[in-house]
PDB file of N, CA and C in Angstrom:
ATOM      1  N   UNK A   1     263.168  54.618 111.991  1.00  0.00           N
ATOM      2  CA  UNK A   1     262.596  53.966 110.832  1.00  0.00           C
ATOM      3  C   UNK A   1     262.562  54.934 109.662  1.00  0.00           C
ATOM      4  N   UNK A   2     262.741  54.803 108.370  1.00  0.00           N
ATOM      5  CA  UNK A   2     262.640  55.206 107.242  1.00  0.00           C
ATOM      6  C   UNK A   2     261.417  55.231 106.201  1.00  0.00           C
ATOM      7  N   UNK A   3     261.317  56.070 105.746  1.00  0.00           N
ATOM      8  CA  UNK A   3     259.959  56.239 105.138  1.00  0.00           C
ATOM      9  C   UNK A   3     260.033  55.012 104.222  1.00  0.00           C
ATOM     10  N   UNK A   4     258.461  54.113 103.832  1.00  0.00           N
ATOM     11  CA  UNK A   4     258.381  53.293 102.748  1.00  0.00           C
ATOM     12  C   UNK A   4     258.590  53.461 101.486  1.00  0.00           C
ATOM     13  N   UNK A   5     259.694  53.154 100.094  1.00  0.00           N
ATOM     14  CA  UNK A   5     260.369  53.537  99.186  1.00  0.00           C
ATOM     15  C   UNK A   5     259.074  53.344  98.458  1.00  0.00           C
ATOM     16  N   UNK A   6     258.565  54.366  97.370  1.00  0.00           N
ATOM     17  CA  UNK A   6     257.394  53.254  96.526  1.00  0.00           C
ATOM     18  C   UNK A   6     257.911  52.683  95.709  1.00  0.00           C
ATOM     19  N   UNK A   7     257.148  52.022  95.257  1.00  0.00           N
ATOM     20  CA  UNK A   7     257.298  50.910  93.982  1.00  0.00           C
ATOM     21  C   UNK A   7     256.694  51.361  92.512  1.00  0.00           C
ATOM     22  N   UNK A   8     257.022  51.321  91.629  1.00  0.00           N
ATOM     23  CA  UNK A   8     257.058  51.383  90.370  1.00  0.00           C
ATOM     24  C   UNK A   8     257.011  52.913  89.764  1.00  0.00           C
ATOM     25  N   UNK A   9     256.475  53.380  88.913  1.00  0.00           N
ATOM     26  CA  UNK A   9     256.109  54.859  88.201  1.00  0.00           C
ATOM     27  C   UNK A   9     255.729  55.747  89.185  1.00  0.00           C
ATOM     28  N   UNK A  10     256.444  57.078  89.543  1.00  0.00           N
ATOM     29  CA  UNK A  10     255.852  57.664  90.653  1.00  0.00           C
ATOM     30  C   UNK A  10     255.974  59.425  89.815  1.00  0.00           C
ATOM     31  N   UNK A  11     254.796  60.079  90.532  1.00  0.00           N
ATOM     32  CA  UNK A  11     255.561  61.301  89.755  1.00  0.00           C
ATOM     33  C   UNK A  11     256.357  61.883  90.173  1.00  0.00           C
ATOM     34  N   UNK A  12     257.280  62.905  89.497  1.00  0.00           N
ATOM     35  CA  UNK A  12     258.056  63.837  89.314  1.00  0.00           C
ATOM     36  C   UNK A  12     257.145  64.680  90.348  1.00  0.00           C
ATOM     37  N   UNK A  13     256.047  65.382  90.491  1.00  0.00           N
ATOM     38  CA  UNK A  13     255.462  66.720  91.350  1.00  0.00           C
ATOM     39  C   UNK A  13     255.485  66.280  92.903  1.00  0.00           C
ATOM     40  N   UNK A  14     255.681  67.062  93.962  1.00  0.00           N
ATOM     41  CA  UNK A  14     255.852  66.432  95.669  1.00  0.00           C
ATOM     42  C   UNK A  14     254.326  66.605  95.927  1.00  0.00           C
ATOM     43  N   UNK A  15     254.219  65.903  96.519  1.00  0.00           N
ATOM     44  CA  UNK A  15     252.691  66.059  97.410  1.00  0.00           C
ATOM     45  C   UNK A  15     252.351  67.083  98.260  1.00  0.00           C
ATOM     46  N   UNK A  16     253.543  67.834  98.811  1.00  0.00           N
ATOM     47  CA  UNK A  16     253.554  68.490 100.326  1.00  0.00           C
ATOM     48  C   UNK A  16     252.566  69.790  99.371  1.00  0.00           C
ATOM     49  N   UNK A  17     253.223  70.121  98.072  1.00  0.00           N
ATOM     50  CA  UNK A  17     253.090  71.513  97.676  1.00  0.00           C
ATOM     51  C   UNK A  17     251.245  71.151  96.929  1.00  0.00           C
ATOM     52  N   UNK A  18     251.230  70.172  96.818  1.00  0.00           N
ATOM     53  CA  UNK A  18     249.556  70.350  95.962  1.00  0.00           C
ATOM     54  C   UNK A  18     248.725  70.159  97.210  1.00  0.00           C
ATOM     55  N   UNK A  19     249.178  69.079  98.275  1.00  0.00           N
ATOM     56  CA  UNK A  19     248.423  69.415 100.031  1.00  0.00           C
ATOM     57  C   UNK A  19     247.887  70.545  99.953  1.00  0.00           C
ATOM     58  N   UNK A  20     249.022  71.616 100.512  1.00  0.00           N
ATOM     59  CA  UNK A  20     249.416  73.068 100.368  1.00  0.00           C
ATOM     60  C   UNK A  20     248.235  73.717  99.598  1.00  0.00           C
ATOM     61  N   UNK A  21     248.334  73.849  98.386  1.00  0.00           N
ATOM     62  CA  UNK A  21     247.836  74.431  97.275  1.00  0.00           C
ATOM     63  C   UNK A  21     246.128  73.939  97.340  1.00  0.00           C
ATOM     64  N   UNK A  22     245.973  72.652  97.646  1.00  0.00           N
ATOM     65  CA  UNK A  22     244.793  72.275  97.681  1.00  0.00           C
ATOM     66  C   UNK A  22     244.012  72.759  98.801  1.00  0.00           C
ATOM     67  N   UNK A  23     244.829  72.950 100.360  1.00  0.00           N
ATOM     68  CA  UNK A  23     244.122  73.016 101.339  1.00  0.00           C
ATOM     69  C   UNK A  23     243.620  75.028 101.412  1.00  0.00           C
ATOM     70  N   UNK A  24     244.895  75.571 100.771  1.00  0.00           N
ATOM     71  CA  UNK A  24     244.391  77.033 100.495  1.00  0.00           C
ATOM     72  C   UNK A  24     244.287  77.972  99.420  1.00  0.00           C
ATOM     73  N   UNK A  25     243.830  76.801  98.166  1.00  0.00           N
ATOM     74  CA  UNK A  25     243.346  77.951  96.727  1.00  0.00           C
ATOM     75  C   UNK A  25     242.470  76.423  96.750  1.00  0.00           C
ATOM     76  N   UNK A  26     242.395  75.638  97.013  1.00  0.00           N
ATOM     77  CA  UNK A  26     241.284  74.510  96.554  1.00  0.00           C
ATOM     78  C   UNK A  26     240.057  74.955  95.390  1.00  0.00           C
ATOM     79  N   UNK A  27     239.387  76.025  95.512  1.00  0.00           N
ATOM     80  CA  UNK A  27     238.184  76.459  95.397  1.00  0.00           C
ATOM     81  C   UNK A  27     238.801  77.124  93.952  1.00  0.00           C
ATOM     82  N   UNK A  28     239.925  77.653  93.604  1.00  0.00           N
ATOM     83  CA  UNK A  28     240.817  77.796  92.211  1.00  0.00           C
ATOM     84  C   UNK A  28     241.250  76.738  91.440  1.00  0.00           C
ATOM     85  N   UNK A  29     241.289  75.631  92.373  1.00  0.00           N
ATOM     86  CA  UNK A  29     241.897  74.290  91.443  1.00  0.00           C
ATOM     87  C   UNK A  29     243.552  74.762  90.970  1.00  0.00           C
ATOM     88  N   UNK A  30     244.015  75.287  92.013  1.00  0.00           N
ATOM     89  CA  UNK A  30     245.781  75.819  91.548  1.00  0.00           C
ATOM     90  C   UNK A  30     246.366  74.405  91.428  1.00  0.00           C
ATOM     91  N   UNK A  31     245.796  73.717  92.697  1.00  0.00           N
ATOM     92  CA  UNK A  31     246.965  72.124  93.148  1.00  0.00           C
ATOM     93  C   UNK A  31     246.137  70.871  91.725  1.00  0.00           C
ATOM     94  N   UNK A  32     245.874  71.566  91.253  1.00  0.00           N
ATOM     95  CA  UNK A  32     245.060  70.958  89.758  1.00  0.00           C
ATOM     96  C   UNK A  32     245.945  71.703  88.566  1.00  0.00           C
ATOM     97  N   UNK A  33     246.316  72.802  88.667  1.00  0.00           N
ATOM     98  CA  UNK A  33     246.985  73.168  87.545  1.00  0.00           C
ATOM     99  C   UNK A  33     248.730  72.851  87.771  1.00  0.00           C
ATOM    100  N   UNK A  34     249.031  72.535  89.447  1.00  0.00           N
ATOM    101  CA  UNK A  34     250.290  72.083  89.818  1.00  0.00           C
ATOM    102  C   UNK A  34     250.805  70.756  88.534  1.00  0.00           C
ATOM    103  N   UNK A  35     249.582  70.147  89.362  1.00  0.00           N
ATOM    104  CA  UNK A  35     250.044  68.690  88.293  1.00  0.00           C
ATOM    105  C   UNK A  35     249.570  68.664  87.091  1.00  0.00           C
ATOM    106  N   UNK A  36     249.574  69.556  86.288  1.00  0.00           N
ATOM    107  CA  UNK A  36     249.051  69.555  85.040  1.00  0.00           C
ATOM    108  C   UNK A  36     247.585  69.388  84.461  1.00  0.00           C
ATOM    109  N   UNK A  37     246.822  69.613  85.263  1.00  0.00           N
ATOM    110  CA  UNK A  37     245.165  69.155  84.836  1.00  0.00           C
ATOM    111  C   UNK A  37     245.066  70.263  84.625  1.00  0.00           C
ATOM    112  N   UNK A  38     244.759  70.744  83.556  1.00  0.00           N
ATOM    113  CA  UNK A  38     244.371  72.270  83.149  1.00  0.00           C
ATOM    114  C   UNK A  38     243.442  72.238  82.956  1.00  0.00           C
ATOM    115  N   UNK A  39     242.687  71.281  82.069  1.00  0.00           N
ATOM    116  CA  UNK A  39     240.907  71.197  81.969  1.00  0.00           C
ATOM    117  C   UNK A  39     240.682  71.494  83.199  1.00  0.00           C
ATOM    118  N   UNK A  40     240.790  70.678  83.960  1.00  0.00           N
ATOM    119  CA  UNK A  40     239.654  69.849  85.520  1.00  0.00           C
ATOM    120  C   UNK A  40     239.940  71.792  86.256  1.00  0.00           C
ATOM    121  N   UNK A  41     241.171  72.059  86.224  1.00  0.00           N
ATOM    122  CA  UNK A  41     241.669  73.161  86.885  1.00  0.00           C
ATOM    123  C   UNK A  41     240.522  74.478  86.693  1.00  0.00           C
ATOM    124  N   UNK A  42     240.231  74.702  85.116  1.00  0.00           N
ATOM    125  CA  UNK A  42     239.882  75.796  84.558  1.00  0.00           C
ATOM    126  C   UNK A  42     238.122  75.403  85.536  1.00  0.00           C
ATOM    127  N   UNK A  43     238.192  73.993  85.639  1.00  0.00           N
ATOM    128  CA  UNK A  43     236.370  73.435  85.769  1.00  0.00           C
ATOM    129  C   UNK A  43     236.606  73.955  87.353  1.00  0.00           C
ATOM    130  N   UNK A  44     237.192  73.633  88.148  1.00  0.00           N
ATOM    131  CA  UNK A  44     237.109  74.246  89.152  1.00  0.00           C
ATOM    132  C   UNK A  44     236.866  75.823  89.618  1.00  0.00           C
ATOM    133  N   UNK A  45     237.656  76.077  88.979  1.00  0.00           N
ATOM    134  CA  UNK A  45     237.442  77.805  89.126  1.00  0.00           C
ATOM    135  C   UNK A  45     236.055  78.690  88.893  1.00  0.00           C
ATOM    136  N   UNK A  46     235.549  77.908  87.724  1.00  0.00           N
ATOM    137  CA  UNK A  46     233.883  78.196  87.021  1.00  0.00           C
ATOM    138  C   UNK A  46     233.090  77.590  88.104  1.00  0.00           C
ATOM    139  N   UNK A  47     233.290  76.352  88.737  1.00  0.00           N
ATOM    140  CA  UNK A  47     232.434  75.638  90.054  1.00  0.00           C
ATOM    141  C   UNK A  47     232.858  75.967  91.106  1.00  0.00           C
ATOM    142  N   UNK A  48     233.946  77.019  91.564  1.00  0.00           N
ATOM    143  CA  UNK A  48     233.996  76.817  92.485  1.00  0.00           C
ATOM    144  C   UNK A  48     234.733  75.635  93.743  1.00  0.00           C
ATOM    145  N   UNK A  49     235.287  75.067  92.706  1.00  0.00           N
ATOM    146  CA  UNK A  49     235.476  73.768  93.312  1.00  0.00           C
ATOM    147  C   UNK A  49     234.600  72.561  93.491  1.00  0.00           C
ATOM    148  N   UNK A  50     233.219  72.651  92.923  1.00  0.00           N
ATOM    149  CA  UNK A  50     232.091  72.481  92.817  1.00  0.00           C
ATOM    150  C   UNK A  50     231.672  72.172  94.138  1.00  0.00           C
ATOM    151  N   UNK A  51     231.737  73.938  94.520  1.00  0.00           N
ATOM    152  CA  UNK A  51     231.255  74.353  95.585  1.00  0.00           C
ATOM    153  C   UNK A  51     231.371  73.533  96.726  1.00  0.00           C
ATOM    154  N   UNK A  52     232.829  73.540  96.526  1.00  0.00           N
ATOM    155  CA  UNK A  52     233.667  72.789  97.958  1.00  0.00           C
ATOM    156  C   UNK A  52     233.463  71.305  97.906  1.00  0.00           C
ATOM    157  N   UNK A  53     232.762  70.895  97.555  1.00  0.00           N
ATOM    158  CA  UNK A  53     232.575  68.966  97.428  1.00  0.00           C
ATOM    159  C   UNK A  53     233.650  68.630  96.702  1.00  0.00           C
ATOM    160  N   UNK A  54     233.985  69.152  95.794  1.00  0.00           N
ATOM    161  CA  UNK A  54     235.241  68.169  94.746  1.00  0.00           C
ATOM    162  C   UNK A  54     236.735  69.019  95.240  1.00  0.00           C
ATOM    163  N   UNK A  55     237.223  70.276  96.289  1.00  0.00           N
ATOM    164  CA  UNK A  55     238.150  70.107  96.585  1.00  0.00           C
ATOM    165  C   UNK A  55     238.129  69.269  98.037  1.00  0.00           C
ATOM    166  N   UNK A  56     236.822  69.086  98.706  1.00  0.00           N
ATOM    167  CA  UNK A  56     237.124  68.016  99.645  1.00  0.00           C
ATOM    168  C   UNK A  56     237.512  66.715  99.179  1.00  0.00           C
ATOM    169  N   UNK A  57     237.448  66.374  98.324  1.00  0.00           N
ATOM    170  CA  UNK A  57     237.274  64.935  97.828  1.00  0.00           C
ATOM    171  C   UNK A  57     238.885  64.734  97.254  1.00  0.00           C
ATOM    172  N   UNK A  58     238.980  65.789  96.640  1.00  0.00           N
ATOM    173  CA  UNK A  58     240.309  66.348  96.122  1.00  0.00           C
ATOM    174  C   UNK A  58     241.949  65.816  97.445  1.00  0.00           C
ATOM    175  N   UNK A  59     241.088  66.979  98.063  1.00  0.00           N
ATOM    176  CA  UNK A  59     241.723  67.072  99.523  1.00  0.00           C
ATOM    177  C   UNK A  59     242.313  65.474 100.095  1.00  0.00           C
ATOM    178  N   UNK A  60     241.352  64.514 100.197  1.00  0.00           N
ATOM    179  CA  UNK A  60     241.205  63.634 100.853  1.00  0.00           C
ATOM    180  C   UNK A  60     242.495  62.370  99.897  1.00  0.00           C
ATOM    181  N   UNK A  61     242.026  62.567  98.924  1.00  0.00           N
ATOM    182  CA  UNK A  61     242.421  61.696  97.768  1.00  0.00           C
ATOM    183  C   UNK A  61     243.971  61.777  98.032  1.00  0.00           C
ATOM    184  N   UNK A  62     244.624  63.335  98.238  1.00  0.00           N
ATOM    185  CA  UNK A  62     246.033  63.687  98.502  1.00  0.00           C
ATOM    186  C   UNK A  62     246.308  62.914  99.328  1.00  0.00           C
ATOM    187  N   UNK A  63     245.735  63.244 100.320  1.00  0.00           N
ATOM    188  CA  UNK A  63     245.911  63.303 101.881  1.00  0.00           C
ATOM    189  C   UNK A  63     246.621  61.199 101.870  1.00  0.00           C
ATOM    190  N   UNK A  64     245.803  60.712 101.224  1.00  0.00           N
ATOM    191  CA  UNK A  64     245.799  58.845 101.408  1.00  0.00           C
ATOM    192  C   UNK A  64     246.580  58.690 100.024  1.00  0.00           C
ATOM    193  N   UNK A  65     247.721  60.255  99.366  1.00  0.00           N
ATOM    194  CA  UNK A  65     248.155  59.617  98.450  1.00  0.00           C
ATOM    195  C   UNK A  65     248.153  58.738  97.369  1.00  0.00           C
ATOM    196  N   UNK A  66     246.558  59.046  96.542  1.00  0.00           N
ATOM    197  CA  UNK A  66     246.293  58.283  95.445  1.00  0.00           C
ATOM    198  C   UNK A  66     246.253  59.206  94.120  1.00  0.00           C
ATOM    199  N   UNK A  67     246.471  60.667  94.536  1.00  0.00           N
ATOM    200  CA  UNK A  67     246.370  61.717  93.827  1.00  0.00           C
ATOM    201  C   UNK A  67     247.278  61.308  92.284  1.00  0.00           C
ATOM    202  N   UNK A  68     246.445  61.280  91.214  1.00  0.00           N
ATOM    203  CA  UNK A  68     247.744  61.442  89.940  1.00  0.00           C
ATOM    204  C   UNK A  68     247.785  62.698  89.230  1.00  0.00           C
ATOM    205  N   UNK A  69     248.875  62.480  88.437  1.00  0.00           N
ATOM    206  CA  UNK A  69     249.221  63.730  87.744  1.00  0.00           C
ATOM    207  C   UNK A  69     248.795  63.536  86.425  1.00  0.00           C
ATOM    208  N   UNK A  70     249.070  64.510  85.323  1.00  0.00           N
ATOM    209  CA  UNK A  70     248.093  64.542  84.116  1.00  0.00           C
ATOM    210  C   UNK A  70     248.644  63.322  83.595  1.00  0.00           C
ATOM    211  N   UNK A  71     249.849  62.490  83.531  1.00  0.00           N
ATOM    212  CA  UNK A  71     250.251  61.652  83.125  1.00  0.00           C
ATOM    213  C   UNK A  71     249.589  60.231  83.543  1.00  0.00           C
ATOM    214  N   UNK A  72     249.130  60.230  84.931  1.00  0.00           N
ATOM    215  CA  UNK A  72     248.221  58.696  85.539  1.00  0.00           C
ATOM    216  C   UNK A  72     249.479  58.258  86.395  1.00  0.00           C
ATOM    217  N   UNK A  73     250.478  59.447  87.090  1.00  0.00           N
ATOM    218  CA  UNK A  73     251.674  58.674  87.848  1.00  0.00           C
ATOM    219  C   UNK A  73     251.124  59.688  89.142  1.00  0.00           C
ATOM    220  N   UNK A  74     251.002  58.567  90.516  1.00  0.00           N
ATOM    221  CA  UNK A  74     250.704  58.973  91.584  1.00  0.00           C
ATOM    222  C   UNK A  74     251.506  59.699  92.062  1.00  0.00           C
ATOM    223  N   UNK A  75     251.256  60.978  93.108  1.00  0.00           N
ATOM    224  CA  UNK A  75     252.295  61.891  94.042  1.00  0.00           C
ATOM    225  C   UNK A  75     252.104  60.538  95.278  1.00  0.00           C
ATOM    226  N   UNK A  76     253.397  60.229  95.217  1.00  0.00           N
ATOM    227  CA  UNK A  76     253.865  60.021  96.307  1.00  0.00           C
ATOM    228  C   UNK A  76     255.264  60.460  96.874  1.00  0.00           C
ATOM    229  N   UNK A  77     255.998  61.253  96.969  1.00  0.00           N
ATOM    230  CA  UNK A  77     257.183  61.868  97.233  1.00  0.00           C
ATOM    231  C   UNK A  77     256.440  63.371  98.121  1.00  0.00           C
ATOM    232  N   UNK A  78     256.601  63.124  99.327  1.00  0.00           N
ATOM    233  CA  UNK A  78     256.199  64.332 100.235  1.00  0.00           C
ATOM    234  C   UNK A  78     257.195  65.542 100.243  1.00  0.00           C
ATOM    235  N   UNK A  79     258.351  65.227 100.170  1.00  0.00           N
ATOM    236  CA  UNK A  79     259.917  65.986  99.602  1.00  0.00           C
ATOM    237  C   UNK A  79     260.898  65.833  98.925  1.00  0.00           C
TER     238      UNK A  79
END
């Protein structure tokens, strides 16, 4: 079987690498500066990630692929 194609506007950034980025700089907000959130990114770093609650949430959001990029176009492309 073949992976499900998505449908409409998708982003340009892969998911595998902000996973990645999220599951081990989370607390830097790197997989935040991946996809272009430089605000939210810089807010992480000063919180901490706000102290681990918002890269779990972060985390999770990837994980079920609803994650967007600074543009409002979801990662869905794992490679």
């Amino acid at each position: 079987m073949s992976a499900p194609v998505p449908t409409g506007p998708v982003s340009p950034k892969l998911l595998l690498p902000a996973v990645l980025l999220c599951f081990f700089l989370g607390t830097l907000g790197i997989h935040r500066f991946y996809v272009g959130k430089v605000g939210t990114g810089i807010l992480m770093i000063v919180t901490l990630g706000g102290l681990g609650f918002w890269v779990l949430i972060d985390f999770i959001v990837l994980l079920i692929g609803s994650f967007k990029d600074k543009e409002g176009l979801t990662l869905k492309q794992w490679t």
